[in-house]
PDB file of N, CA and C in Angstrom:
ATOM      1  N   UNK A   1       0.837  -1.164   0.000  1.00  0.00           N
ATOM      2  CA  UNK A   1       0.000   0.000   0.000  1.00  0.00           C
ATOM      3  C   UNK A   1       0.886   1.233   0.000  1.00  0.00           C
ATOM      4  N   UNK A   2       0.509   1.915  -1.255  1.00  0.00           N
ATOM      5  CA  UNK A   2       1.451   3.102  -0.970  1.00  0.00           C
ATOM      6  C   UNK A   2       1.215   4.159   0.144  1.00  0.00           C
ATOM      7  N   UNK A   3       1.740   4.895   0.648  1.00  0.00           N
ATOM      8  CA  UNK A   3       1.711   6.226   1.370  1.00  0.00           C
ATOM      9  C   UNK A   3       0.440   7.284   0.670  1.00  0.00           C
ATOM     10  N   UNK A   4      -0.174   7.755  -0.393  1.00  0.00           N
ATOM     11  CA  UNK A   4      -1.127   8.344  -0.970  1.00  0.00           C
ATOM     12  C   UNK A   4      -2.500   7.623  -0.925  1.00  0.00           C
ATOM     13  N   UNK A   5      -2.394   5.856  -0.711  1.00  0.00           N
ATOM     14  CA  UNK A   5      -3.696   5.639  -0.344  1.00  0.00           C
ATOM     15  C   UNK A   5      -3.753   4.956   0.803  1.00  0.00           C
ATOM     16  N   UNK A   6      -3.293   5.516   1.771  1.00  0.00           N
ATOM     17  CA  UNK A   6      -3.162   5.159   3.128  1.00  0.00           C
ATOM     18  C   UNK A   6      -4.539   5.674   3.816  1.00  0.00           C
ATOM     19  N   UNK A   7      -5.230   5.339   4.825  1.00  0.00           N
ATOM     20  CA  UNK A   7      -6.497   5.640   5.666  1.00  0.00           C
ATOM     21  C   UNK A   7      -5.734   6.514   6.379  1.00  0.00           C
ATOM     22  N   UNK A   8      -6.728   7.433   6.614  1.00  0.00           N
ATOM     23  CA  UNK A   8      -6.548   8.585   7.828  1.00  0.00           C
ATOM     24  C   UNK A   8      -5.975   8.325   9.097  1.00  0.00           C
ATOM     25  N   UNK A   9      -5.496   8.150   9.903  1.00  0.00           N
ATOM     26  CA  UNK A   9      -5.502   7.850  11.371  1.00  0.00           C
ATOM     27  C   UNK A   9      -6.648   8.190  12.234  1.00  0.00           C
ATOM     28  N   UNK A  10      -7.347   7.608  12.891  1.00  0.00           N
ATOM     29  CA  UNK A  10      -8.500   7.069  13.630  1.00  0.00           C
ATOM     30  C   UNK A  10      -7.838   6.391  15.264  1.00  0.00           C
ATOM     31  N   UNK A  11      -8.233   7.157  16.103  1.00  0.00           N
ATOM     32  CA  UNK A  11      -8.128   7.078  17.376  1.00  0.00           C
ATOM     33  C   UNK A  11      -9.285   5.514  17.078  1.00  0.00           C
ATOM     34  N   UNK A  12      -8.812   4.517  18.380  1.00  0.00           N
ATOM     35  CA  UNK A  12      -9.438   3.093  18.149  1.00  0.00           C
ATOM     36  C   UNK A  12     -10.571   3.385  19.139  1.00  0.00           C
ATOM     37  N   UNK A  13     -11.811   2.879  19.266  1.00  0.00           N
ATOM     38  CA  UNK A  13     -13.208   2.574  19.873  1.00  0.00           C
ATOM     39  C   UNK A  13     -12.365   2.946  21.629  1.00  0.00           C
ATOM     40  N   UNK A  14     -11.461   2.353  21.960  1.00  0.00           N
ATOM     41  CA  UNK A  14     -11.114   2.276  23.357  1.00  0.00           C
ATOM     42  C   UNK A  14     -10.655   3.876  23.985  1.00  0.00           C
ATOM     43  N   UNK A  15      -9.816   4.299  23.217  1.00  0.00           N
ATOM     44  CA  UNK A  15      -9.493   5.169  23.460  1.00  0.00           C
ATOM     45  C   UNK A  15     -10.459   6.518  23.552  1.00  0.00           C
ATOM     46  N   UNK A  16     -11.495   6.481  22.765  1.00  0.00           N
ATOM     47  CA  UNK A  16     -12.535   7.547  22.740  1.00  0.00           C
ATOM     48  C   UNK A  16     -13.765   7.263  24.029  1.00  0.00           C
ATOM     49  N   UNK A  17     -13.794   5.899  24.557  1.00  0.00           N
ATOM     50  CA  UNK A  17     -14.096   5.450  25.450  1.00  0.00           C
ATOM     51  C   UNK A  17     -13.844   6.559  26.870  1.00  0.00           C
ATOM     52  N   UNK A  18     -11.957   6.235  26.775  1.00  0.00           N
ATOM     53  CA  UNK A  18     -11.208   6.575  27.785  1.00  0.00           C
ATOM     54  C   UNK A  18     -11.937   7.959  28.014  1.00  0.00           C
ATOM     55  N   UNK A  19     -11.920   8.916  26.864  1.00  0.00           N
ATOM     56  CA  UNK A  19     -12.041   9.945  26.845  1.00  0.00           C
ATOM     57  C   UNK A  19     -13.305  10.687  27.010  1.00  0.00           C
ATOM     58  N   UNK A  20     -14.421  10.049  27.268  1.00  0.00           N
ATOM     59  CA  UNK A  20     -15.783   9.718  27.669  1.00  0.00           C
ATOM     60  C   UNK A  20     -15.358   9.901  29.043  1.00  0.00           C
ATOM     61  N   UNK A  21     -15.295   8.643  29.457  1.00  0.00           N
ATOM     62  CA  UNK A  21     -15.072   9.031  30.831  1.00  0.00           C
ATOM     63  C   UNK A  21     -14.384   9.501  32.240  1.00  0.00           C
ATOM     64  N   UNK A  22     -13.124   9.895  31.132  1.00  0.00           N
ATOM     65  CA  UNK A  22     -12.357  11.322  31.668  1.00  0.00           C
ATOM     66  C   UNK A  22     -13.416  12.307  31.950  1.00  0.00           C
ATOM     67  N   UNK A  23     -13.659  12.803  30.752  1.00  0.00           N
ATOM     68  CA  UNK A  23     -14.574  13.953  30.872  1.00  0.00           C
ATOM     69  C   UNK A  23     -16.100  13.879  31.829  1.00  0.00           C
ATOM     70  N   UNK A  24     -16.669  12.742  31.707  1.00  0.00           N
ATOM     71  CA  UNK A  24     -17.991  12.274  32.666  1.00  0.00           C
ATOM     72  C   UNK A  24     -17.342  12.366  34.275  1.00  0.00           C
ATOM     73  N   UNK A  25     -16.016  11.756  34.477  1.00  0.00           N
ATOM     74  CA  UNK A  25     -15.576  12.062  36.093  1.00  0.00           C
ATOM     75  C   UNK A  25     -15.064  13.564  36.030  1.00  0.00           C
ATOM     76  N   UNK A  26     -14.594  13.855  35.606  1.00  0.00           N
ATOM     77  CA  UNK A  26     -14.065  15.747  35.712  1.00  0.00           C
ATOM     78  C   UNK A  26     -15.499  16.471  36.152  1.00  0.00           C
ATOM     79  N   UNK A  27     -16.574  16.279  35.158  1.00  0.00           N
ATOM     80  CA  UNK A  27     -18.173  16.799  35.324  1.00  0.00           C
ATOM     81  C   UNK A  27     -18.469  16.367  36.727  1.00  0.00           C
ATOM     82  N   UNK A  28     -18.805  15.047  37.076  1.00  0.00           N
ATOM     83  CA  UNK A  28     -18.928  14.593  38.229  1.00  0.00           C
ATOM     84  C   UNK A  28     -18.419  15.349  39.452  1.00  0.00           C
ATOM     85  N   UNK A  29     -17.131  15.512  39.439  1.00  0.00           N
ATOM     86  CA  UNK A  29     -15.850  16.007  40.401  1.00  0.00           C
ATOM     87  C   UNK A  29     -16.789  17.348  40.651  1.00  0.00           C
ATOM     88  N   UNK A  30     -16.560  18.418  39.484  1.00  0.00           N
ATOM     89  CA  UNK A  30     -17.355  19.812  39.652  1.00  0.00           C
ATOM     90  C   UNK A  30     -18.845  19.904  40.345  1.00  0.00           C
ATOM     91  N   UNK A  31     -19.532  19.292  39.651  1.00  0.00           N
ATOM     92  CA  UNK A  31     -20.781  19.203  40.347  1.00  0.00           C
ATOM     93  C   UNK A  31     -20.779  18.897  42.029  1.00  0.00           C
ATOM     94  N   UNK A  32     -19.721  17.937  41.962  1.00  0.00           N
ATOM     95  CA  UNK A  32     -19.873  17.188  43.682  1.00  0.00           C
ATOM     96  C   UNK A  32     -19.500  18.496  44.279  1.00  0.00           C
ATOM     97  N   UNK A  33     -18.073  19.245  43.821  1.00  0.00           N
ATOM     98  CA  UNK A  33     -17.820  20.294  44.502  1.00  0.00           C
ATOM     99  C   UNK A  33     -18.714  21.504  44.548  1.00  0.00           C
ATOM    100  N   UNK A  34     -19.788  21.779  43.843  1.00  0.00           N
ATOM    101  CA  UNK A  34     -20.733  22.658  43.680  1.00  0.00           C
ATOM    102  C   UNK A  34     -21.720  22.300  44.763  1.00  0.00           C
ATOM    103  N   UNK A  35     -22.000  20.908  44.747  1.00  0.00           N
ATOM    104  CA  UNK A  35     -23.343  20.477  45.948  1.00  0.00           C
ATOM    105  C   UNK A  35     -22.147  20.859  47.630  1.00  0.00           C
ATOM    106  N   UNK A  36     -20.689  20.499  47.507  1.00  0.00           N
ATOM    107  CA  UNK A  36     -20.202  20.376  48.845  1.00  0.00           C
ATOM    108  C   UNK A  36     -20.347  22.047  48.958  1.00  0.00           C
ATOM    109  N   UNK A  37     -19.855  22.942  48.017  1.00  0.00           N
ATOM    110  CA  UNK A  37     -19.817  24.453  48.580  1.00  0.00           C
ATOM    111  C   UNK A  37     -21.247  25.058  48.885  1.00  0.00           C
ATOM    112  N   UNK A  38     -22.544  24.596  48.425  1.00  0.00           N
ATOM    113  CA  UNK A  38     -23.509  25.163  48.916  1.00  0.00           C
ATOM    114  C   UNK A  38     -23.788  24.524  50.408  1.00  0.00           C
ATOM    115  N   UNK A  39     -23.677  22.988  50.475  1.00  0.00           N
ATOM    116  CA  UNK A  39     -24.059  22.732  51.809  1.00  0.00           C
ATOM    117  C   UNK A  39     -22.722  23.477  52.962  1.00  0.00           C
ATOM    118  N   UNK A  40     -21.940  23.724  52.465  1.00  0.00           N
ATOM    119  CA  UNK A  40     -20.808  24.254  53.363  1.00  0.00           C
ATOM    120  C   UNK A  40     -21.383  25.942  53.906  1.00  0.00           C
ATOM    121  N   UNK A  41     -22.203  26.933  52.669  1.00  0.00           N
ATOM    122  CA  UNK A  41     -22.568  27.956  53.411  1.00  0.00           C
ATOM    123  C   UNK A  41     -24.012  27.615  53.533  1.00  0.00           C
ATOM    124  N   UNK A  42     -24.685  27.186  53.659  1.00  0.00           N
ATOM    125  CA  UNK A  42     -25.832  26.887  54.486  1.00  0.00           C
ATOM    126  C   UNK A  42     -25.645  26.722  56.194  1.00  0.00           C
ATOM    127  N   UNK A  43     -24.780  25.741  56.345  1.00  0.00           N
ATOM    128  CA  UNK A  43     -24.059  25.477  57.298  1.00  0.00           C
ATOM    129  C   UNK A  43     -23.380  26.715  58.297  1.00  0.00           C
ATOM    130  N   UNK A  44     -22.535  27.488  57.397  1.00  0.00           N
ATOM    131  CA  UNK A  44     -22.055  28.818  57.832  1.00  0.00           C
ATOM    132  C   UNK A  44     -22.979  29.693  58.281  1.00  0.00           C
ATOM    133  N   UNK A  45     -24.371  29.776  57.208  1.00  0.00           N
ATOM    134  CA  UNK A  45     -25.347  31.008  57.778  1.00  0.00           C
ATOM    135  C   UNK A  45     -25.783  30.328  58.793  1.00  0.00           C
ATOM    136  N   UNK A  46     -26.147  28.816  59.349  1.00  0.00           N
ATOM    137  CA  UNK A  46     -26.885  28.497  60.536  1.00  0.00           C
ATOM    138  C   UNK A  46     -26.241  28.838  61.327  1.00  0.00           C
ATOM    139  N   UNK A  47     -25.023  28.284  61.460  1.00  0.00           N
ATOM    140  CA  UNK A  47     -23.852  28.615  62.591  1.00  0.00           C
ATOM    141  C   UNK A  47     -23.787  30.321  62.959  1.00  0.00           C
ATOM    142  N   UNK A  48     -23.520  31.280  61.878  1.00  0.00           N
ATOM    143  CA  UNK A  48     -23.787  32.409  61.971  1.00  0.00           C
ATOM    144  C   UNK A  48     -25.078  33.136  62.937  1.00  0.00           C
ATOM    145  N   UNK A  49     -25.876  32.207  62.494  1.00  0.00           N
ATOM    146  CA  UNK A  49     -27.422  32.586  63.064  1.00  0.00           C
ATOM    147  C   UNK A  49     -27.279  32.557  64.291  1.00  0.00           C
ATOM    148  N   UNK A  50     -26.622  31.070  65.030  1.00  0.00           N
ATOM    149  CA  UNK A  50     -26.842  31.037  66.365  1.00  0.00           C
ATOM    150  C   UNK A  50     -25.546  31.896  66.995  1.00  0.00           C
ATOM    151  N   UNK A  51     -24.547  32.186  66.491  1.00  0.00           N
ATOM    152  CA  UNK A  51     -23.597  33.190  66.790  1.00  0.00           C
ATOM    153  C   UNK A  51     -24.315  34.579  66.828  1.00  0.00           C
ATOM    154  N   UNK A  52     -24.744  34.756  66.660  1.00  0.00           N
ATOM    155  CA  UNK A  52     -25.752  35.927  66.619  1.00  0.00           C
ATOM    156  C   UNK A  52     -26.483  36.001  68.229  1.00  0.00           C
ATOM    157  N   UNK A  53     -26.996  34.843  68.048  1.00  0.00           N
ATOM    158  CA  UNK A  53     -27.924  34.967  68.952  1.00  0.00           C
ATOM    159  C   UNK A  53     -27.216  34.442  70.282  1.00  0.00           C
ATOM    160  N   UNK A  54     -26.574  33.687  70.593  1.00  0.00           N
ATOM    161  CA  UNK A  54     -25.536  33.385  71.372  1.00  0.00           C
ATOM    162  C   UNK A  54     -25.174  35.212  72.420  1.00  0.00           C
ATOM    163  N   UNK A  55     -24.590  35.713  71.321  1.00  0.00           N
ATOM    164  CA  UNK A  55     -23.913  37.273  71.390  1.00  0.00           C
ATOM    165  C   UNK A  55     -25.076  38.194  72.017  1.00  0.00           C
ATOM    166  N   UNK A  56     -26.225  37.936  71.415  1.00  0.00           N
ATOM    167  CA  UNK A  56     -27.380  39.062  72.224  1.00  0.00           C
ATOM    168  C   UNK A  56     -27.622  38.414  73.222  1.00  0.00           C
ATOM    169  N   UNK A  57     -27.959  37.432  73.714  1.00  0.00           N
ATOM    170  CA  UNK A  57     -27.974  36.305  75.263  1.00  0.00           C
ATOM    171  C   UNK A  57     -26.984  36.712  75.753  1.00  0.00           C
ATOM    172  N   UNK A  58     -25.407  37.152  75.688  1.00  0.00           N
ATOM    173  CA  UNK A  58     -24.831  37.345  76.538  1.00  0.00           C
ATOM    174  C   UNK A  58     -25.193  38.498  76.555  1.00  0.00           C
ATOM    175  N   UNK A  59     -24.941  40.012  75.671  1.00  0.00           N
ATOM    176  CA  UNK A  59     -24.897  41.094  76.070  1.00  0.00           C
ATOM    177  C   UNK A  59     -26.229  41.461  76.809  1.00  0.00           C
ATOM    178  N   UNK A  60     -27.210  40.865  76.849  1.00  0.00           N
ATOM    179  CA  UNK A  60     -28.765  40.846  77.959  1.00  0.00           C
ATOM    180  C   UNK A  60     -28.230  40.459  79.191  1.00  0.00           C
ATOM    181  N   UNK A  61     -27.568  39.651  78.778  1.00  0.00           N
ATOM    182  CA  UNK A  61     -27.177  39.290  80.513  1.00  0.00           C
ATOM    183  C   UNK A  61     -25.828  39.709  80.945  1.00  0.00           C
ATOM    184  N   UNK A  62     -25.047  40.644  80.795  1.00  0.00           N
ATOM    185  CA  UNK A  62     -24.603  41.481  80.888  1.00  0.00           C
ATOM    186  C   UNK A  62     -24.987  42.631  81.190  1.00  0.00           C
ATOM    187  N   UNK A  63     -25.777  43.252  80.615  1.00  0.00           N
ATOM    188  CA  UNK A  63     -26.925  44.284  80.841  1.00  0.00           C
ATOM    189  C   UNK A  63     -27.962  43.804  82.264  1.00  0.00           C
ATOM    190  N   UNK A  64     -27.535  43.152  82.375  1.00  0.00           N
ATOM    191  CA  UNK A  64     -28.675  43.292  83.665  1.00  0.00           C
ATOM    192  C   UNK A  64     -30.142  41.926  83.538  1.00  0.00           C
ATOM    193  N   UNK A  65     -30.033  42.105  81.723  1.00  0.00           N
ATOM    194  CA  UNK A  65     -31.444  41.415  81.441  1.00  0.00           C
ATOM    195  C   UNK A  65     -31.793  39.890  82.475  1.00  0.00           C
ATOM    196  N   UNK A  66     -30.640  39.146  83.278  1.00  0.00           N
ATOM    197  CA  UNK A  66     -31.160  38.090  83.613  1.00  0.00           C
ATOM    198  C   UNK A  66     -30.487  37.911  84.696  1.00  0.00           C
ATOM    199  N   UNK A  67     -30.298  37.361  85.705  1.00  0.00           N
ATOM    200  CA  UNK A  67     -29.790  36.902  87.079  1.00  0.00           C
ATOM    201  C   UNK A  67     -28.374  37.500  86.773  1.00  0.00           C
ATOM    202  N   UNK A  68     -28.014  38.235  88.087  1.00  0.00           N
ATOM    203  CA  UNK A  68     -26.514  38.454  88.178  1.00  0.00           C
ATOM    204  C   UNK A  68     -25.212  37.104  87.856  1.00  0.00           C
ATOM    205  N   UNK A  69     -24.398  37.257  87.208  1.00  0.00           N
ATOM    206  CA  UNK A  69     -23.933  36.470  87.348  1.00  0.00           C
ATOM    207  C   UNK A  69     -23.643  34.925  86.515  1.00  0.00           C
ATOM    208  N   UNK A  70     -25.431  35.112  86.242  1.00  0.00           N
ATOM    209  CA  UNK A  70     -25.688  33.750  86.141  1.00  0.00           C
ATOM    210  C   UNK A  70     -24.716  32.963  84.869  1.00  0.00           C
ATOM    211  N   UNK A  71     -23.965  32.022  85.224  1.00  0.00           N
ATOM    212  CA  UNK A  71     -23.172  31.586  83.620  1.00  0.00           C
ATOM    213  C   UNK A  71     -22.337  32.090  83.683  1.00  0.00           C
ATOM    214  N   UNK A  72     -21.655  33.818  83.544  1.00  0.00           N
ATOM    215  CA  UNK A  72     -20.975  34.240  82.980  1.00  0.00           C
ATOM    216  C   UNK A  72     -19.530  34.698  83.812  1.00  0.00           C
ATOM    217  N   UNK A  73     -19.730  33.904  85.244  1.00  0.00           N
ATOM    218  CA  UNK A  73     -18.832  34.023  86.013  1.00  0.00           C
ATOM    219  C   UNK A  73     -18.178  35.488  86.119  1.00  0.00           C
ATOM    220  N   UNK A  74     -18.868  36.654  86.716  1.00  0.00           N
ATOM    221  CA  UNK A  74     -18.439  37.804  86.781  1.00  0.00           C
ATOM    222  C   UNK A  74     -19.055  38.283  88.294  1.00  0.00           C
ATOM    223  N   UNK A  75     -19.533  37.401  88.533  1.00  0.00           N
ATOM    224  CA  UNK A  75     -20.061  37.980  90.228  1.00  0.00           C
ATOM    225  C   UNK A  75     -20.417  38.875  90.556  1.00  0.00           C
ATOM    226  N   UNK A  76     -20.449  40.227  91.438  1.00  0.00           N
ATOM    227  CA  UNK A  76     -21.156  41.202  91.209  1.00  0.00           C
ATOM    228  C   UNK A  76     -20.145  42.365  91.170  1.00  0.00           C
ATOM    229  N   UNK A  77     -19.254  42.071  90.622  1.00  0.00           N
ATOM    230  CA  UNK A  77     -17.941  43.273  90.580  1.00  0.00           C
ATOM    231  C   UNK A  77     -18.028  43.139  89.200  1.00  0.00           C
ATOM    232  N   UNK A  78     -18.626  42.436  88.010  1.00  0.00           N
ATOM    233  CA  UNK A  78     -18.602  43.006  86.858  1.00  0.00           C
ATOM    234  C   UNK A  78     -17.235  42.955  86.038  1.00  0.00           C
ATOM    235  N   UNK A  79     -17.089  43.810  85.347  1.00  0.00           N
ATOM    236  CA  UNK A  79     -15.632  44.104  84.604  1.00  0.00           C
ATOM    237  C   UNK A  79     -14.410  44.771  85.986  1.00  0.00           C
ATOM    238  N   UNK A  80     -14.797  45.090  86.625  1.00  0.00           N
ATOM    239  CA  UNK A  80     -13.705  45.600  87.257  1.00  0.00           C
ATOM    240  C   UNK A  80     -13.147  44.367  88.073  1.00  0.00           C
ATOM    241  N   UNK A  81     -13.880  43.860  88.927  1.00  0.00           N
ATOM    242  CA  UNK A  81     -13.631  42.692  89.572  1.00  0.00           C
ATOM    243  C   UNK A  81     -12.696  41.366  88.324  1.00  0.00           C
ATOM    244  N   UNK A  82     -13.362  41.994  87.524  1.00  0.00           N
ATOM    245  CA  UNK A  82     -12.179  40.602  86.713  1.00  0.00           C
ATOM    246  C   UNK A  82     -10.830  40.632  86.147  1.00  0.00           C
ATOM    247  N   UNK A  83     -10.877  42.514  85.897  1.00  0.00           N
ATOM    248  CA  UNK A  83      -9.112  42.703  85.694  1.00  0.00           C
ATOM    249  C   UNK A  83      -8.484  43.056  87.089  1.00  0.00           C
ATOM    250  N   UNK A  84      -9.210  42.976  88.095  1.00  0.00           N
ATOM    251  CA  UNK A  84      -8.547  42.984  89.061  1.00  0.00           C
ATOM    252  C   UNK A  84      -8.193  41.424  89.455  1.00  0.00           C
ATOM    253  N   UNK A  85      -8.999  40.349  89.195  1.00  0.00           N
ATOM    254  CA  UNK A  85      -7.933  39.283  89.312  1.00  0.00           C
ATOM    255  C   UNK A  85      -6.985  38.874  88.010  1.00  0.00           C
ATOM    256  N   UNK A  86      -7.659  39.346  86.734  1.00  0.00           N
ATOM    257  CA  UNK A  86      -6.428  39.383  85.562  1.00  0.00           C
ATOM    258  C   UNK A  86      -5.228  39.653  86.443  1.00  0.00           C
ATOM    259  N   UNK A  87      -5.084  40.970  87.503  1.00  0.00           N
ATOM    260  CA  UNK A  87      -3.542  41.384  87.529  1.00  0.00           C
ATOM    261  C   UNK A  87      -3.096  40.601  88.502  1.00  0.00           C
ATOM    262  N   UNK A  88      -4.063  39.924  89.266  1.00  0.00           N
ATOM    263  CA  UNK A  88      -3.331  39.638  90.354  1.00  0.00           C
ATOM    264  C   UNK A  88      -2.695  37.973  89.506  1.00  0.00           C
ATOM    265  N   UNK A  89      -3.350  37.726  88.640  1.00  0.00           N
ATOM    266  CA  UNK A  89      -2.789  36.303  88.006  1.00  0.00           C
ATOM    267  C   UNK A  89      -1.335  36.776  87.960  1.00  0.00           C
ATOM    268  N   UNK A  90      -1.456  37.907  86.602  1.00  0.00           N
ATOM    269  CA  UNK A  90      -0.420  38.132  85.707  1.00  0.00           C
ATOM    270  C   UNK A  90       1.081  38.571  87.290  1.00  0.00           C
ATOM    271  N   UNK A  91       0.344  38.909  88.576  1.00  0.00           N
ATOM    272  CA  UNK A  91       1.827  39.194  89.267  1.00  0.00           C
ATOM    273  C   UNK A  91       2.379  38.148  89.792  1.00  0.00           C
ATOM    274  N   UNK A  92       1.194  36.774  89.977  1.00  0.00           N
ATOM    275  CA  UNK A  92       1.330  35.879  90.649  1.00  0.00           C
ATOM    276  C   UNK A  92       2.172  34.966  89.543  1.00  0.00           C
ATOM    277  N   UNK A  93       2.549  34.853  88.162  1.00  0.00           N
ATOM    278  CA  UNK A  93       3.034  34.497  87.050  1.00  0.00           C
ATOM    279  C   UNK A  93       4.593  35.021  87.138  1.00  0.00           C
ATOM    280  N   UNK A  94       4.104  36.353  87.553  1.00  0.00           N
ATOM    281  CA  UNK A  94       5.356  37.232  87.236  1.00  0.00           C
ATOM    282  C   UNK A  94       6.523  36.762  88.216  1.00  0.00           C
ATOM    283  N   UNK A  95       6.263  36.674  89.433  1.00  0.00           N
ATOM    284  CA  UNK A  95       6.661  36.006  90.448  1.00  0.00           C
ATOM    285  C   UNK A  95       7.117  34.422  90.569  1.00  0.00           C
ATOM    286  N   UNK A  96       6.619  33.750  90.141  1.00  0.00           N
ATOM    287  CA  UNK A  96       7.261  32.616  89.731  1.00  0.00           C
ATOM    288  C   UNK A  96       8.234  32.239  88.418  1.00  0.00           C
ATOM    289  N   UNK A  97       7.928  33.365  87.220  1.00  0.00           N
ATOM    290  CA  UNK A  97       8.839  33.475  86.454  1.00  0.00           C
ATOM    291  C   UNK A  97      10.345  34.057  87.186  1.00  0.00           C
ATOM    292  N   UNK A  98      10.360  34.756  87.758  1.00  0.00           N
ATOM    293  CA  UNK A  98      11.113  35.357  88.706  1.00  0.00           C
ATOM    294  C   UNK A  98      11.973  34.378  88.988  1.00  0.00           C
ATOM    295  N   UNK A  99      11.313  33.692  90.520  1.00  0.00           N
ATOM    296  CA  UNK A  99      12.053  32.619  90.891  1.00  0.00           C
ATOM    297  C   UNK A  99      12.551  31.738  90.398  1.00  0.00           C
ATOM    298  N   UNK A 100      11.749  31.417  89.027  1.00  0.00           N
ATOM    299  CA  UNK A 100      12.924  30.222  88.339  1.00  0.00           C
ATOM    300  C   UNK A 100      14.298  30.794  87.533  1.00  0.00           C
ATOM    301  N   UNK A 101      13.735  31.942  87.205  1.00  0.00           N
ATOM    302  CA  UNK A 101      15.082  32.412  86.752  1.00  0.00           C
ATOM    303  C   UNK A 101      16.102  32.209  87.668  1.00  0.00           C
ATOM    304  N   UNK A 102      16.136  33.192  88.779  1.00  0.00           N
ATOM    305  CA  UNK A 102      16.933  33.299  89.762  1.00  0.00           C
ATOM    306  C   UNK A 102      17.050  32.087  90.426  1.00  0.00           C
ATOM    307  N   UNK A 103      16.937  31.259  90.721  1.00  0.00           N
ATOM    308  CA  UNK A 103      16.748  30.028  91.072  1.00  0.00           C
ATOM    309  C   UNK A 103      16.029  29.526  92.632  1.00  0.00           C
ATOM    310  N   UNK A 104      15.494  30.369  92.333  1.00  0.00           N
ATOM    311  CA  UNK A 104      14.811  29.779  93.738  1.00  0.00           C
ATOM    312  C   UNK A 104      13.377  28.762  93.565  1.00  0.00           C
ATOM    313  N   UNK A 105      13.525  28.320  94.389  1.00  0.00           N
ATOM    314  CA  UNK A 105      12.403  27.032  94.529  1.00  0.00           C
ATOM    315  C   UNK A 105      12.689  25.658  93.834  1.00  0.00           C
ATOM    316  N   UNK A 106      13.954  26.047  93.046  1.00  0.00           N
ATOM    317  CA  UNK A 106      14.838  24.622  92.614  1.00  0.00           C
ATOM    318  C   UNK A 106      15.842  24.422  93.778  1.00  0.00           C
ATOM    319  N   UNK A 107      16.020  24.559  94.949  1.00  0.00           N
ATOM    320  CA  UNK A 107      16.776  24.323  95.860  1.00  0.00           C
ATOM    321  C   UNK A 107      18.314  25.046  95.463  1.00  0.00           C
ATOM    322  N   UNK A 108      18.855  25.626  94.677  1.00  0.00           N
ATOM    323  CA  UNK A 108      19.483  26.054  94.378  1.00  0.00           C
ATOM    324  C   UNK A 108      19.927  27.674  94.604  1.00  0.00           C
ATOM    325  N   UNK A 109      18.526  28.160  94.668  1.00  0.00           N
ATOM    326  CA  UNK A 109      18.734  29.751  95.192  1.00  0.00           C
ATOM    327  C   UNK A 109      18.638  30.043  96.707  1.00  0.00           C
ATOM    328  N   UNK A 110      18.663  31.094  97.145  1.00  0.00           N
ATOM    329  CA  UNK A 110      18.441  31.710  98.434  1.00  0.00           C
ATOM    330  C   UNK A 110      17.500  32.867  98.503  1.00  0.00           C
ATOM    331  N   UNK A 111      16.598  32.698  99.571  1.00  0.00           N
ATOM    332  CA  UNK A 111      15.680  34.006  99.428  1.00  0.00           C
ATOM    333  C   UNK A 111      16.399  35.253  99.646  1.00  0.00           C
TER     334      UNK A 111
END
């Protein structure tokens, strides 16, 4: 057979196959990721929702709206009462950072 009456080249039945369902899983893939990103912000606005509402429940009860106290561990000193034990943490920290430097309380230092 010469070269001038040679057949075209023709990809074989299998290979156009392949290429079927390359393209049918790629489609697949997108779509799945289209259904996962909507259920992902659905999800976000619920969560959002109760973050919301979470946030006005505290600031009501903060405000006064419900039992002193109740939950939010602030007792009846409020904000002041709580950076006043913030500092007393942060000296009581400060103080033991202290001593290990210097070495005390490893038997090693002297008061």
């Amino acid at each position: 057979m010469s070269a001038a009456n040679a057949a075209p080249y023709h990809a074989g039945p299998g290979t156009a196959h392949e290429i079927g369902i390359m393209i049918a899983f790629i489609a697949a893939f997108i779509l799945s990721m289209g259904a996962y990103y909507l259920v992902w912000r659905v999800g976000n606005k619920r969560s959002e929702k109760r973050e919301v509402a979470r946030r006005e429940a505290w600031g009501k009860m903060r405000e006064g709206g419900g039992e002193k106290g109740m939950g939010m561990g602030m007792g009846d000193g409020g904000e002041g009462e709580r950076e006043r034990e913030r500092e007393r943490e942060r000296e009581q920290d400060g103080d033991y950072v202290r001593e290990i430097l210097n070495g005390y309380g490893n038997g090693k230092g002297v008061r």
